[in-house]
Each structure stands twice: as structure tokens, then as C-alpha cells.
C-alpha atoms as a PDB file:
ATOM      1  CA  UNK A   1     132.987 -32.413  60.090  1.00  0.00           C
ATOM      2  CA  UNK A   2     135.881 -31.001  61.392  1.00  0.00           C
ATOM      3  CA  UNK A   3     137.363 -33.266  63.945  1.00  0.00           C
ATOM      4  CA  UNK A   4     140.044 -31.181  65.305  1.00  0.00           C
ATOM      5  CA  UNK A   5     137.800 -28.040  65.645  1.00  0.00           C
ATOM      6  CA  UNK A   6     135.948 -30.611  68.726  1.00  0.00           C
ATOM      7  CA  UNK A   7     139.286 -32.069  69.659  1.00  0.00           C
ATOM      8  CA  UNK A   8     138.050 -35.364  68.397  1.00  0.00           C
ATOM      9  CA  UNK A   9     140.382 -38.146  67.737  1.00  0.00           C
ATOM     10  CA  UNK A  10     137.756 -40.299  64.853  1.00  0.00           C
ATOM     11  CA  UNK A  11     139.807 -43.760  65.147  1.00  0.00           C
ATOM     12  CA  UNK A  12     139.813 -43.737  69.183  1.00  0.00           C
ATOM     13  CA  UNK A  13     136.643 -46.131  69.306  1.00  0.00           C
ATOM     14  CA  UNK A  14     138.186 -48.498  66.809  1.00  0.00           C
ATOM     15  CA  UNK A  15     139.719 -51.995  67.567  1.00  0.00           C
ATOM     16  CA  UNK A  16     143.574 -51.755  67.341  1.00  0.00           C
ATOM     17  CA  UNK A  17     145.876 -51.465  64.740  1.00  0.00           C
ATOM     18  CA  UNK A  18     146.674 -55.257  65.081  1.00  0.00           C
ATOM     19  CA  UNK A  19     143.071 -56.527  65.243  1.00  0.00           C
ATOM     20  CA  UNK A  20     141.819 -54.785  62.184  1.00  0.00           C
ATOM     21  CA  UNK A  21     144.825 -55.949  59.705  1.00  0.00           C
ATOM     22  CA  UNK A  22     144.482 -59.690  61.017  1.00  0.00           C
ATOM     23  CA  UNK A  23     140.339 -59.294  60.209  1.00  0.00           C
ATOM     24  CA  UNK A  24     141.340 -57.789  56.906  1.00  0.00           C
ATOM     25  CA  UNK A  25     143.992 -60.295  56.114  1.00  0.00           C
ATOM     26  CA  UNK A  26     141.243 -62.677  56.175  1.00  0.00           C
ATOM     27  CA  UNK A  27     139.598 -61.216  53.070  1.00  0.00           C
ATOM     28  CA  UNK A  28     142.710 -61.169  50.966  1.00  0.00           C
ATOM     29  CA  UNK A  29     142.086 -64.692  49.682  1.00  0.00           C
ATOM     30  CA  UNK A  30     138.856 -63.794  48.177  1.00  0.00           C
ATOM     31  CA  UNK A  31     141.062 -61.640  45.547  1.00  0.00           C
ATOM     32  CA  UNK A  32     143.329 -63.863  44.386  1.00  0.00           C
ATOM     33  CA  UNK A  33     144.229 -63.634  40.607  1.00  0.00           C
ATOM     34  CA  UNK A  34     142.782 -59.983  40.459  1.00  0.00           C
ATOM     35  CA  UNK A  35     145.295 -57.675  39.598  1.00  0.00           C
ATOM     36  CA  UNK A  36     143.828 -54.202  40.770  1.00  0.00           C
ATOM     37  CA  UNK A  37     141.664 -53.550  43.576  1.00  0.00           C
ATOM     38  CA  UNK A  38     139.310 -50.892  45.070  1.00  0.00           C
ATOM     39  CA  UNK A  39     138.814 -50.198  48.753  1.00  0.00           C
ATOM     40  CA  UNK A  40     135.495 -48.399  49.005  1.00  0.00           C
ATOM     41  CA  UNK A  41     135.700 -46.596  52.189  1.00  0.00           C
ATOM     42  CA  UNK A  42     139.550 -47.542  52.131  1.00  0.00           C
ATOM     43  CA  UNK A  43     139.860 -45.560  55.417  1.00  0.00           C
ATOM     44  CA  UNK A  44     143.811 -46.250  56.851  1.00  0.00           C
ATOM     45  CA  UNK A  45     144.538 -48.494  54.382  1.00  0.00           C
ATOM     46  CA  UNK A  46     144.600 -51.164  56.367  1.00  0.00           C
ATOM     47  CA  UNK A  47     142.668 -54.036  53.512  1.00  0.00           C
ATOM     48  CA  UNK A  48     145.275 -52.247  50.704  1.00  0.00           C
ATOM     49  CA  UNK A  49     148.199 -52.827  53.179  1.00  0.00           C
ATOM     50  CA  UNK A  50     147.191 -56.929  53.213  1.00  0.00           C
ATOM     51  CA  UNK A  51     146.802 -57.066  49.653  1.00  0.00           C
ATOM     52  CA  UNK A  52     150.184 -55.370  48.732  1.00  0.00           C
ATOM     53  CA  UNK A  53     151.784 -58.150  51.292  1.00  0.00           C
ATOM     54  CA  UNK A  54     149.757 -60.259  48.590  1.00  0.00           C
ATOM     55  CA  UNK A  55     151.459 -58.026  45.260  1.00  0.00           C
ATOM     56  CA  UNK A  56     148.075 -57.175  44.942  1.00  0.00           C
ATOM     57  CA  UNK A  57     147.839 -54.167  44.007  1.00  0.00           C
ATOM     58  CA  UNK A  58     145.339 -51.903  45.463  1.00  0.00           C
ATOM     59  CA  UNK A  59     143.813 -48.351  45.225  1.00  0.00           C
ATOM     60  CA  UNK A  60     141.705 -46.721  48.046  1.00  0.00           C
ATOM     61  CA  UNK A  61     138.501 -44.478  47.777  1.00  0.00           C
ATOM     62  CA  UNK A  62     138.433 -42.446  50.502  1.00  0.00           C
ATOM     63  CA  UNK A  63     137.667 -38.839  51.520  1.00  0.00           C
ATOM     64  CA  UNK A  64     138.609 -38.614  55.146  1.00  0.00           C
ATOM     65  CA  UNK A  65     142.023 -36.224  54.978  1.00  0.00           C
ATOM     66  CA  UNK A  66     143.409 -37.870  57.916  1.00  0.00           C
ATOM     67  CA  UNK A  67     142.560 -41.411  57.087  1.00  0.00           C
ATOM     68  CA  UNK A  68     144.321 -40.793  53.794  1.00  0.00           C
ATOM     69  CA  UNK A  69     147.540 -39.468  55.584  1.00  0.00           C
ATOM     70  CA  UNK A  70     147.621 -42.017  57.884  1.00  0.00           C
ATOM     71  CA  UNK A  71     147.513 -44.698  54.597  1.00  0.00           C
ATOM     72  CA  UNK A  72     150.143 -42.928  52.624  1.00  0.00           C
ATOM     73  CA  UNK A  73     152.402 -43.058  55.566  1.00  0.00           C
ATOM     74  CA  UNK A  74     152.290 -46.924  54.354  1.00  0.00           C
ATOM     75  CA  UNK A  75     152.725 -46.332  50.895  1.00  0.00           C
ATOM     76  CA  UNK A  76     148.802 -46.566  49.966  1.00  0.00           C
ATOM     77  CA  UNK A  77     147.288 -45.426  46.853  1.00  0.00           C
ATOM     78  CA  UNK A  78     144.129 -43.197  47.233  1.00  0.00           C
ATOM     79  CA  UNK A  79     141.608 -41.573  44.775  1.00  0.00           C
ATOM     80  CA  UNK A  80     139.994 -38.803  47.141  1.00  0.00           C
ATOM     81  CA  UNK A  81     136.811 -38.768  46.839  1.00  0.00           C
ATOM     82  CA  UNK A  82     133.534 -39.808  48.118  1.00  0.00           C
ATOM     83  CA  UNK A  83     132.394 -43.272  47.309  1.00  0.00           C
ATOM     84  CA  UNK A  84     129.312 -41.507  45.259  1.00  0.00           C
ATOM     85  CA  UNK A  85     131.080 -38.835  43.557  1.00  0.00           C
ATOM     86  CA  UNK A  86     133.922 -41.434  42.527  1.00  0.00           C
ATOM     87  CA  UNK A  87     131.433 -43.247  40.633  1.00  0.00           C
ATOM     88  CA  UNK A  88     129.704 -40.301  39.068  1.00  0.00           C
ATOM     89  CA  UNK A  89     132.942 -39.326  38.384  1.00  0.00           C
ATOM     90  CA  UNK A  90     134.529 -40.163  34.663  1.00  0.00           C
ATOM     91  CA  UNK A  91     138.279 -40.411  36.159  1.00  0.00           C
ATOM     92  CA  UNK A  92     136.377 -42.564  38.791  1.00  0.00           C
ATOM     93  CA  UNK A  93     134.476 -44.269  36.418  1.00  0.00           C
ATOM     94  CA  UNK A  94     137.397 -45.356  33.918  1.00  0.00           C
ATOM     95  CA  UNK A  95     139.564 -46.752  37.653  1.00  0.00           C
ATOM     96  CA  UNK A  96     136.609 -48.650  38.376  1.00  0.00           C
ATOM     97  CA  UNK A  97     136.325 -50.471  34.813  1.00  0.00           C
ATOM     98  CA  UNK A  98     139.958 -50.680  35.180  1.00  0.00           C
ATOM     99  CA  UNK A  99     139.902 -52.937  38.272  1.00  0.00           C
ATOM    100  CA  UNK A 100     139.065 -56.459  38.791  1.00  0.00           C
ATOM    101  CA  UNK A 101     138.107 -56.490  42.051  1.00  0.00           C
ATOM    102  CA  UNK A 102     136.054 -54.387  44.524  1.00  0.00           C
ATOM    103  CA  UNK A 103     136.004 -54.480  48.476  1.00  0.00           C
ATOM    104  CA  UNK A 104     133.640 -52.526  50.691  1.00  0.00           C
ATOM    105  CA  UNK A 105     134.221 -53.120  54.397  1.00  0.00           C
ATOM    106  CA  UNK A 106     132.868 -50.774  57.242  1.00  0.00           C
ATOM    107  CA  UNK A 107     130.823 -48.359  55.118  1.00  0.00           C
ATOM    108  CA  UNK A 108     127.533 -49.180  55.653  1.00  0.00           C
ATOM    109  CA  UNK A 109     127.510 -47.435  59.396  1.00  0.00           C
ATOM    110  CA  UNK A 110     128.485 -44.231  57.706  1.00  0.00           C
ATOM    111  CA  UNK A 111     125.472 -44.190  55.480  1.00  0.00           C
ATOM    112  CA  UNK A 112     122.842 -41.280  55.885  1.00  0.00           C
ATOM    113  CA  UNK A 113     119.413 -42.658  55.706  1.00  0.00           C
END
């Protein structure tokens, strides 16, 4: 879809900024002692910001264009793609087995059925 073609702004109906990093802050304890981490459905960045804060680092999989400007305005690693086609993927595949950690936060309600 493409959002500015219906003047559609896709993070107005989220919580704020604030909000979502203090509910993803939470979760950064849960990856202690991993040293590389996937966001699936990274989105903003905003788990990947926490964990860096952490010197965890992290790597996004994303495939929402301005999601993944937003994050790179705070220094976030992405691997565009779609969640499925970065695991059917090789270059996907080899990231994956290369990290010790996976997170998957706010995906589900973007699922077809």
C-alpha cells in the first residue's frame, strides 16, 4: 500500500513515542548475554534502540520504507525484507543462524489469514 497516495500517516493510531520505548525496554532483560538480535517486524526501531542502550546489538527485519527511515534516523540496522522472504532468503537465512536471539513484537495484527 501506498500510504502517501491516501494521505495516510500509518503510525498516527499508535501509542507515543515515549510509551512504546518504556514497553519495549521492558523486554530487554529477556536478552541478556545474547550478542546479536533480530527484530521481526522491527518497525521504528524502537526494541533495537533499547537494546543498543543495552550494547546489544541488534538488526531489524522490516519492509515498511518509512518505518525503516524513521529507524535509521537512530542509527538502526535493517535487513529489508519481509519477515517470510527473509527466512526463505539465504542472506536471511545465514543472519538468522548468526544471531542469538529473536524478538517478534506487534506482528501478529499484520498477518493475512
Amino acid at each position: 500500500m501506498d500510504f502517501a497516495e491516501y494521505n495516510f500517516n500509518p503510525f498516527q493510531f499508535t501509542p507515543g513515542e515515549d510509551l512504546l520505548l518504556d514497553s519495549h525496554s521492558r523486554h530487554v532483560s529477556f536478552f541478556r548475554g545474547c550478542k546479536r538480535v533480530l527484530d521481526l517486524g522491527s518497525g521504528r526501531g524502537l526494541f533495537l534502540r533499547e537494546l543498543a542502550k543495552a550494547n546489544i546489538e541488534g538488526i531489524g527485519i522490516e519492509n515498511h520504507s518509512a518505518s525503516i527511515q524513521e529507524g535509521r534516523s537512530h542509527g538502526v540496522q535493517y535487513f529489508e525484507a519481509d519477515i517470510f522472504e527473509f527466512f526463505s532468503d539465504a542472506a536471511g537465512q545465514k543472519l538468522a543462524a548468526a544471531c542469538d536471539g529473536v524478538y517478534c513484537c506487534f506482528v501478529v495484527e499484520h498477518l493475512g489469514s
